[in-house]
Structures are given as structure tokens and as C-alpha cells.
PDB file of N, CA and C in Angstrom:
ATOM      1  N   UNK A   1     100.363  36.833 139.098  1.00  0.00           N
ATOM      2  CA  UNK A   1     100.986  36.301 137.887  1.00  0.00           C
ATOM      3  C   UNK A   1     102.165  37.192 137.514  1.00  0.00           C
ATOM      4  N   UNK A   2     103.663  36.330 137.239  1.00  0.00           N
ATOM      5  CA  UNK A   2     104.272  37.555 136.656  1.00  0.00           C
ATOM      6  C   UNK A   2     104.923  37.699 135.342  1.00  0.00           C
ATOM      7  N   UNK A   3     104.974  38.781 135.203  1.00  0.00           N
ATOM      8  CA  UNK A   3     105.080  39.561 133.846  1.00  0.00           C
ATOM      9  C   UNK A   3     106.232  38.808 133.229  1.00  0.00           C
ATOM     10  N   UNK A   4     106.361  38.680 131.440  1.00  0.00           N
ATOM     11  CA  UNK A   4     107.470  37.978 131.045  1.00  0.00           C
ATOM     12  C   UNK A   4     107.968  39.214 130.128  1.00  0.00           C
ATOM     13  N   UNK A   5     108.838  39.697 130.164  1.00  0.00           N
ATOM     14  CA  UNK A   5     109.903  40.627 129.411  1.00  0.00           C
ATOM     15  C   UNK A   5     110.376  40.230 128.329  1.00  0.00           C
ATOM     16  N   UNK A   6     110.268  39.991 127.309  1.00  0.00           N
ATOM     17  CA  UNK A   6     110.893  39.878 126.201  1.00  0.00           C
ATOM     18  C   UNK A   6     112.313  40.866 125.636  1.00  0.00           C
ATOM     19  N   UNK A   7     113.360  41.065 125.938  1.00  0.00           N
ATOM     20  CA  UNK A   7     114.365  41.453 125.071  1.00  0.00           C
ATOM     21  C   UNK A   7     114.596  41.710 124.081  1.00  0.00           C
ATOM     22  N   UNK A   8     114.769  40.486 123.386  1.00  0.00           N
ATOM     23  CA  UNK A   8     115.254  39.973 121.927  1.00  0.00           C
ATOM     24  C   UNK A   8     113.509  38.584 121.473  1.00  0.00           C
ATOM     25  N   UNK A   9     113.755  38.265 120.153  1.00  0.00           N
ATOM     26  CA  UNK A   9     112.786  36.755 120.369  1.00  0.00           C
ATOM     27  C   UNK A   9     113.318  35.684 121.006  1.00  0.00           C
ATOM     28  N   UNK A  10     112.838  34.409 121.310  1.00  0.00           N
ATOM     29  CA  UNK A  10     113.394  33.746 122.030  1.00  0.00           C
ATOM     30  C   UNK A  10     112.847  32.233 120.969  1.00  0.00           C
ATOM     31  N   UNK A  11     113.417  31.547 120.836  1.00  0.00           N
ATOM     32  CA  UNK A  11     113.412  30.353 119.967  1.00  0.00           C
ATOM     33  C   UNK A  11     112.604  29.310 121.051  1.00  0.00           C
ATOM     34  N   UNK A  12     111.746  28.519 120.317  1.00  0.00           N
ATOM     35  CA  UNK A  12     111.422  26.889 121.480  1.00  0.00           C
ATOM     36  C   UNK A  12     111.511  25.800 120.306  1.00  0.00           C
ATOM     37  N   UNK A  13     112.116  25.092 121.264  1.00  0.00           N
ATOM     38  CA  UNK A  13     112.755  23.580 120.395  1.00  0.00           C
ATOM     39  C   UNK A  13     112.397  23.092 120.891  1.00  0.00           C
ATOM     40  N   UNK A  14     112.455  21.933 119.977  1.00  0.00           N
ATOM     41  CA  UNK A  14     111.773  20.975 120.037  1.00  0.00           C
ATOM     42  C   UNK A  14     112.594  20.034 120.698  1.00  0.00           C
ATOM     43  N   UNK A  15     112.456  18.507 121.151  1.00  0.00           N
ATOM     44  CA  UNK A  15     113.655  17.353 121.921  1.00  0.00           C
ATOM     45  C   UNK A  15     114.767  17.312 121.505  1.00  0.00           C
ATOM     46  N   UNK A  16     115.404  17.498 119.996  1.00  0.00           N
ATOM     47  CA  UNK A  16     115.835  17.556 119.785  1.00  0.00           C
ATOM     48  C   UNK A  16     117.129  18.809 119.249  1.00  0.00           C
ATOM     49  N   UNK A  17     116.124  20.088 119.913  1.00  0.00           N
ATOM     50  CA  UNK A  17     116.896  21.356 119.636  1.00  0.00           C
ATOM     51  C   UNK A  17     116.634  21.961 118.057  1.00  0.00           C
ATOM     52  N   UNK A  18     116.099  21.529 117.573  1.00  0.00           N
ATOM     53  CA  UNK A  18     115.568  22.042 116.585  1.00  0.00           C
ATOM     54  C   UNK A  18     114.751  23.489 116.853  1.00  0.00           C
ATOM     55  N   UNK A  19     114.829  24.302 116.294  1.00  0.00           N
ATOM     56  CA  UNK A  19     113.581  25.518 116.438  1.00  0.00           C
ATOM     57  C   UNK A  19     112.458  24.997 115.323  1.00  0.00           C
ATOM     58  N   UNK A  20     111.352  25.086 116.695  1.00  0.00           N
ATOM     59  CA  UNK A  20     110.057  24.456 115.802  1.00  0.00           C
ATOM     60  C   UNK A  20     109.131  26.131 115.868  1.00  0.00           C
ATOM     61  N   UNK A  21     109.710  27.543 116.759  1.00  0.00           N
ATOM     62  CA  UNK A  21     108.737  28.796 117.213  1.00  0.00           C
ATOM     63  C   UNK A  21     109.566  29.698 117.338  1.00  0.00           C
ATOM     64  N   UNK A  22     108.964  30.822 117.936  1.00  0.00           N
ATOM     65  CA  UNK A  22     109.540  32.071 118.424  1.00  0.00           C
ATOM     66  C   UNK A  22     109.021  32.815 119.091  1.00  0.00           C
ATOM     67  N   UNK A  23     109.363  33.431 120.198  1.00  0.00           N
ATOM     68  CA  UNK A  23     108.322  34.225 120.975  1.00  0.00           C
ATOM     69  C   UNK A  23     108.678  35.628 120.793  1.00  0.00           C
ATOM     70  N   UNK A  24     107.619  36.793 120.373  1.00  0.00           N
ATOM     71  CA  UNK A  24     107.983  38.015 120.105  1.00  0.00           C
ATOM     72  C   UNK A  24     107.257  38.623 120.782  1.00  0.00           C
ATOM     73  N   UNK A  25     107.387  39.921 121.407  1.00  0.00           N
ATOM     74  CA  UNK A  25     106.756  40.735 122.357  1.00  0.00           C
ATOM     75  C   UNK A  25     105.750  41.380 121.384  1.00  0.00           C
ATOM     76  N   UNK A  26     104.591  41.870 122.181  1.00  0.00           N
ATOM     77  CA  UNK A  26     103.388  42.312 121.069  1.00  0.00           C
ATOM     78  C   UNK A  26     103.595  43.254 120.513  1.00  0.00           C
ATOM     79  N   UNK A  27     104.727  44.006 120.635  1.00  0.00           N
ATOM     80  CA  UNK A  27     104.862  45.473 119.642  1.00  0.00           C
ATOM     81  C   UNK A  27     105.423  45.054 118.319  1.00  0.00           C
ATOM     82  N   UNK A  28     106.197  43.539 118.423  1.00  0.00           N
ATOM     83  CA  UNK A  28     107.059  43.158 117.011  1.00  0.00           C
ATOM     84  C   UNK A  28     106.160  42.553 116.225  1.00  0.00           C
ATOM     85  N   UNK A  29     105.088  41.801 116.725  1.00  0.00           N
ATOM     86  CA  UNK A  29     104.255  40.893 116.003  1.00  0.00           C
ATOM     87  C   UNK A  29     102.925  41.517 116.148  1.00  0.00           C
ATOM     88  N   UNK A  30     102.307  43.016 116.438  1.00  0.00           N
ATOM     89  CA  UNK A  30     101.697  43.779 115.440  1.00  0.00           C
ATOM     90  C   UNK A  30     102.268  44.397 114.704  1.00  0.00           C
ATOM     91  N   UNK A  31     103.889  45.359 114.321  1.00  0.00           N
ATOM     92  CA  UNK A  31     104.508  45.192 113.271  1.00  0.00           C
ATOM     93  C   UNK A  31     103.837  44.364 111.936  1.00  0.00           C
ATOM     94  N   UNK A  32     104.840  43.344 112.861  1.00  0.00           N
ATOM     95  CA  UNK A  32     104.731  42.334 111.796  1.00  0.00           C
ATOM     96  C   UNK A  32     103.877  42.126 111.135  1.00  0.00           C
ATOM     97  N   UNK A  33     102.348  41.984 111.428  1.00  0.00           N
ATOM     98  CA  UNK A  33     101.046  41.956 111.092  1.00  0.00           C
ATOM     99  C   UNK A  33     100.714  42.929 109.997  1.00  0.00           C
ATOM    100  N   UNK A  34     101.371  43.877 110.642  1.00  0.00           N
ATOM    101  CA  UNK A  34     101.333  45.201 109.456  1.00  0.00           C
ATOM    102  C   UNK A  34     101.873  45.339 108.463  1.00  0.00           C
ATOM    103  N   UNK A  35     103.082  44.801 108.566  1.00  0.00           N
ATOM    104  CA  UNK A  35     104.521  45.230 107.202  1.00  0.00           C
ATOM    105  C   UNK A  35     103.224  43.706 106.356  1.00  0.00           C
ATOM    106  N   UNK A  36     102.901  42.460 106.638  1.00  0.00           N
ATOM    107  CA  UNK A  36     102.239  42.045 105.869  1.00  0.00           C
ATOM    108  C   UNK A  36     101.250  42.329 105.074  1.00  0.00           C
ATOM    109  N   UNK A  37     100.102  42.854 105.469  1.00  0.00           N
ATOM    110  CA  UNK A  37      98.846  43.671 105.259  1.00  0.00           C
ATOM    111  C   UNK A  37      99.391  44.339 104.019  1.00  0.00           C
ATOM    112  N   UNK A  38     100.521  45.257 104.200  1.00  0.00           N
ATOM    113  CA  UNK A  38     101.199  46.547 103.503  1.00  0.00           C
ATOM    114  C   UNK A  38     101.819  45.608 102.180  1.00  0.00           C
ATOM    115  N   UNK A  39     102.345  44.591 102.759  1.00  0.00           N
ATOM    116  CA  UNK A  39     102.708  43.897 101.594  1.00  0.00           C
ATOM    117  C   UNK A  39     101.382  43.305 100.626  1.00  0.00           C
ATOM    118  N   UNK A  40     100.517  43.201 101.219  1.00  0.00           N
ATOM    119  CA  UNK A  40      99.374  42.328 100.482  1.00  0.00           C
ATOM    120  C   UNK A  40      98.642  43.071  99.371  1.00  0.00           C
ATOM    121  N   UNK A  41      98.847  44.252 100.369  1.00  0.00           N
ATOM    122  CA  UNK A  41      98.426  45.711  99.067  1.00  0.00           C
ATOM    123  C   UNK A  41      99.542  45.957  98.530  1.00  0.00           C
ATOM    124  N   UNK A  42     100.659  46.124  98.520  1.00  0.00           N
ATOM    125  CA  UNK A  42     101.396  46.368  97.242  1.00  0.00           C
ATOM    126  C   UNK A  42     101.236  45.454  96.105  1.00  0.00           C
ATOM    127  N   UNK A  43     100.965  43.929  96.838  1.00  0.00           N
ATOM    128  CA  UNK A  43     100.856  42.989  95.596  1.00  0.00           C
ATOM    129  C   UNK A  43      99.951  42.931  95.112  1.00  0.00           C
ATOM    130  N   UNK A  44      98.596  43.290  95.456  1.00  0.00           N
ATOM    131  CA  UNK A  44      97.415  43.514  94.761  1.00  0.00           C
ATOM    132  C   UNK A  44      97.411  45.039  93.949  1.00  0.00           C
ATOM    133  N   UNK A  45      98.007  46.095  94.273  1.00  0.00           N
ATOM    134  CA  UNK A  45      98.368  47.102  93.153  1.00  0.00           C
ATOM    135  C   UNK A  45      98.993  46.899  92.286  1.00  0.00           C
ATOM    136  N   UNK A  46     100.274  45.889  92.245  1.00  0.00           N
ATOM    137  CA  UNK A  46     101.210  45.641  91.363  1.00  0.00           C
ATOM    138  C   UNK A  46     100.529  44.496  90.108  1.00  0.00           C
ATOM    139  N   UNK A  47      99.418  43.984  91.028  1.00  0.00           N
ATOM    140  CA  UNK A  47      98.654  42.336  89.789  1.00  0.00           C
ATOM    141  C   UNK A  47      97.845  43.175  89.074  1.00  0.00           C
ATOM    142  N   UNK A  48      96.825  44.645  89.498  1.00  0.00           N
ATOM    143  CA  UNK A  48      96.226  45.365  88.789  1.00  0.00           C
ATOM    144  C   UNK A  48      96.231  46.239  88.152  1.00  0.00           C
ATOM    145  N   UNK A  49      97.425  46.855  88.839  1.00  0.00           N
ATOM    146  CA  UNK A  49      97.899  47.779  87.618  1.00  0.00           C
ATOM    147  C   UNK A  49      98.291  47.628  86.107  1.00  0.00           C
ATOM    148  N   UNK A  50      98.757  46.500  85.059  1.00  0.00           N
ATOM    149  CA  UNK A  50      98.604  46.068  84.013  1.00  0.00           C
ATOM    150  C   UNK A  50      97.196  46.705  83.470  1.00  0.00           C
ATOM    151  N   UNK A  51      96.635  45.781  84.183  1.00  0.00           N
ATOM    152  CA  UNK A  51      94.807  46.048  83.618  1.00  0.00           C
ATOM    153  C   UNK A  51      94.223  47.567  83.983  1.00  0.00           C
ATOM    154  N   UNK A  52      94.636  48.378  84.542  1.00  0.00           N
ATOM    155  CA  UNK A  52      93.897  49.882  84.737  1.00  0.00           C
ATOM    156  C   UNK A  52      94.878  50.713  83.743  1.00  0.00           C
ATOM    157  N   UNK A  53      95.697  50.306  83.722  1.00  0.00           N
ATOM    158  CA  UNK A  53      97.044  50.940  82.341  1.00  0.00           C
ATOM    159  C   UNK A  53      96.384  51.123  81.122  1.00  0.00           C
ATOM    160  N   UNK A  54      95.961  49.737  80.759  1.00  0.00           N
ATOM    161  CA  UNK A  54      95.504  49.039  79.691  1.00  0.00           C
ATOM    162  C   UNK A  54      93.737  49.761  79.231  1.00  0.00           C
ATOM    163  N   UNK A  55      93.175  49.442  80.364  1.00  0.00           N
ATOM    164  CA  UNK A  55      91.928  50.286  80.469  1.00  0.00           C
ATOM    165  C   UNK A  55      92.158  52.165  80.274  1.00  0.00           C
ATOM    166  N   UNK A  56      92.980  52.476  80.689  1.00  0.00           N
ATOM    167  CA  UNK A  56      92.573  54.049  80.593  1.00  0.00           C
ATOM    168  C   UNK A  56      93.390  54.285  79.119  1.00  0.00           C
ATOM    169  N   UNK A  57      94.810  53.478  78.559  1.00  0.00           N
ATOM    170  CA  UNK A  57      95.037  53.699  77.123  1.00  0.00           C
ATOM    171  C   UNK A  57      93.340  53.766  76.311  1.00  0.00           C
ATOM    172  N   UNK A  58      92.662  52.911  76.247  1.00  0.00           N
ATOM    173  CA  UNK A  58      91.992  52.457  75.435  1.00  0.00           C
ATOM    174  C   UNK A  58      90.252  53.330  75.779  1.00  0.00           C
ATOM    175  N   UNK A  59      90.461  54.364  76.994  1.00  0.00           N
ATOM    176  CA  UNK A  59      89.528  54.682  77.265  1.00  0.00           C
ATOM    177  C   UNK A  59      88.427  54.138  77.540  1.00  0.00           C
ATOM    178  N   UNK A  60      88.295  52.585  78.350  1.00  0.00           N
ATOM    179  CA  UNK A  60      87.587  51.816  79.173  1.00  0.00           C
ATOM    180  C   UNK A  60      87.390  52.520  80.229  1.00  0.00           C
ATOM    181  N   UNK A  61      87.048  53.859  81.113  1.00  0.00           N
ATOM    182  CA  UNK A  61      86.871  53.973  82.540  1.00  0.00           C
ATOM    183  C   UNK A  61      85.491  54.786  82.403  1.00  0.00           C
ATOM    184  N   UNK A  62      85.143  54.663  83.727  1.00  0.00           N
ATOM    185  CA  UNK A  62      84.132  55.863  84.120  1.00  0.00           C
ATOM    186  C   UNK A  62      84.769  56.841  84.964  1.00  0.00           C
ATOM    187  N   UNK A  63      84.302  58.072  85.057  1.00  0.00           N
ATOM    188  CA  UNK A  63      84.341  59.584  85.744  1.00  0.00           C
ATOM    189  C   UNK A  63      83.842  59.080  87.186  1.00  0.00           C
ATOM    190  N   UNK A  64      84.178  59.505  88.354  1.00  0.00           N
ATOM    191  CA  UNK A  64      83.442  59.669  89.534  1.00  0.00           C
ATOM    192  C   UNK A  64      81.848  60.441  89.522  1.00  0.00           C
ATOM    193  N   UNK A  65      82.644  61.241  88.344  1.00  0.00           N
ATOM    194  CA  UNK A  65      80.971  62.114  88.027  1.00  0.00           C
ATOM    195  C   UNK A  65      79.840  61.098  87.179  1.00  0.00           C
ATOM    196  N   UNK A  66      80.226  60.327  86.423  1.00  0.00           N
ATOM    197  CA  UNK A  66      80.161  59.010  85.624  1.00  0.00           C
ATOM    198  C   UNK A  66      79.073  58.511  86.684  1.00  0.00           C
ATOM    199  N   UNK A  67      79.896  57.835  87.080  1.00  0.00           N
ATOM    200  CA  UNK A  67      79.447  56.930  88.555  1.00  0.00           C
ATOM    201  C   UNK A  67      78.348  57.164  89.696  1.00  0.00           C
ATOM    202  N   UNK A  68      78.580  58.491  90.374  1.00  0.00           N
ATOM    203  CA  UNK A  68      77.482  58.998  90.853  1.00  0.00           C
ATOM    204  C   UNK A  68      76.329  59.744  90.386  1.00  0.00           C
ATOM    205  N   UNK A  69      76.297  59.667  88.705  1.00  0.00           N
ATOM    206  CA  UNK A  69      75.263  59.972  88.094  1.00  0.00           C
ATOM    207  C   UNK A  69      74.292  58.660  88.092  1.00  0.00           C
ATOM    208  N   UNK A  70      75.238  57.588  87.477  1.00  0.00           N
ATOM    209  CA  UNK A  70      74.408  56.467  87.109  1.00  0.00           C
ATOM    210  C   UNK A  70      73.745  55.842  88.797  1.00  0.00           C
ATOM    211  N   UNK A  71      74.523  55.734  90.012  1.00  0.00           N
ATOM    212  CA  UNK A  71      73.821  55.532  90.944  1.00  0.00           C
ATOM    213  C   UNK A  71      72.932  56.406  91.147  1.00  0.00           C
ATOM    214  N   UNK A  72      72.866  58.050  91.197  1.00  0.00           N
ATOM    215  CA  UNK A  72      71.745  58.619  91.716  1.00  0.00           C
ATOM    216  C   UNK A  72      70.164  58.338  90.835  1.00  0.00           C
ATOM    217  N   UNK A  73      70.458  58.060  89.521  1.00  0.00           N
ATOM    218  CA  UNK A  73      69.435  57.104  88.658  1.00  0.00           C
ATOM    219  C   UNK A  73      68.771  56.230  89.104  1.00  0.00           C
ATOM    220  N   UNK A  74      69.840  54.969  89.486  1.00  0.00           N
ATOM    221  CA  UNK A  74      69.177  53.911  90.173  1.00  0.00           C
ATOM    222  C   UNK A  74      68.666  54.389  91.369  1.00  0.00           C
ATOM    223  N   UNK A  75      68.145  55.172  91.997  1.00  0.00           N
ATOM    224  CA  UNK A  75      67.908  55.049  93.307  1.00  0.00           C
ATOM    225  C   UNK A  75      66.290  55.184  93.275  1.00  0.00           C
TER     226      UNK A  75
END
């Protein structure tokens, strides 16, 4: 079988020449995979941060020490 080299991406059209794809070599499209991920967590820090702002003004939190007190309780 032989090997396909990617360069650059490469577009596939459709009958009419339209780009309906793209072919990217696997180093760009795990990238890619990643810069998303990275994006998914910035946007989930950015939707929660309001509410942990809001919570520690008002002194809504627990301590880590907090926390692993009340679990070693439950156990």
C-alpha cells in the first residue's frame, strides 16, 4: 500500500466543484482537536466564573480543609 503525503490540505468537490471536505495530515487534525478541547474550557471558565465571583463576594464557599473534613465524616 502506498503512503499519501500531505503538503498543504487538499479540498474534495463535489460534481460540481464545490468544496464539500478537506484532507489534513494527522498532526493538523490532532491540533485541531486540541485548540478545540482548549477552547471548550475557556468557555466553560468564562460561563462560570460570574457565579464563583459572586459566591466568594458573599462568602458561599467551602475550604479544601472544609471538604475533606466533611468527607472523612461520611466515611
Amino acid at each position: 500500500m502506498k503512503a499519501l503525503t500531505l503538503k498543504d490540505e487538499q479540498f474534495v468537490t463535489d460534481a460540481n466543484g464545490n468544496p464539500v471536505g478537506v484532507l489534513l495530515d494527522l498532526r493538523t487534525y490532532e491540533r485541531l482537536r486540541e485548540a478545540e478541547e482548549d477552547l471548550a474550557d475557556i468557555r466553560a471558565y468564562d460561563v462560570a466564573r460570574p457565579k464563583v465571583t459572586a459566591d466568594l463576594k458573599t462568602g458561599q464557599f467551602s475550604t479544601l480543609a472544609d471538604f475533606r473534613s466533611k468527607r472523612a465524616k461520611g466515611k
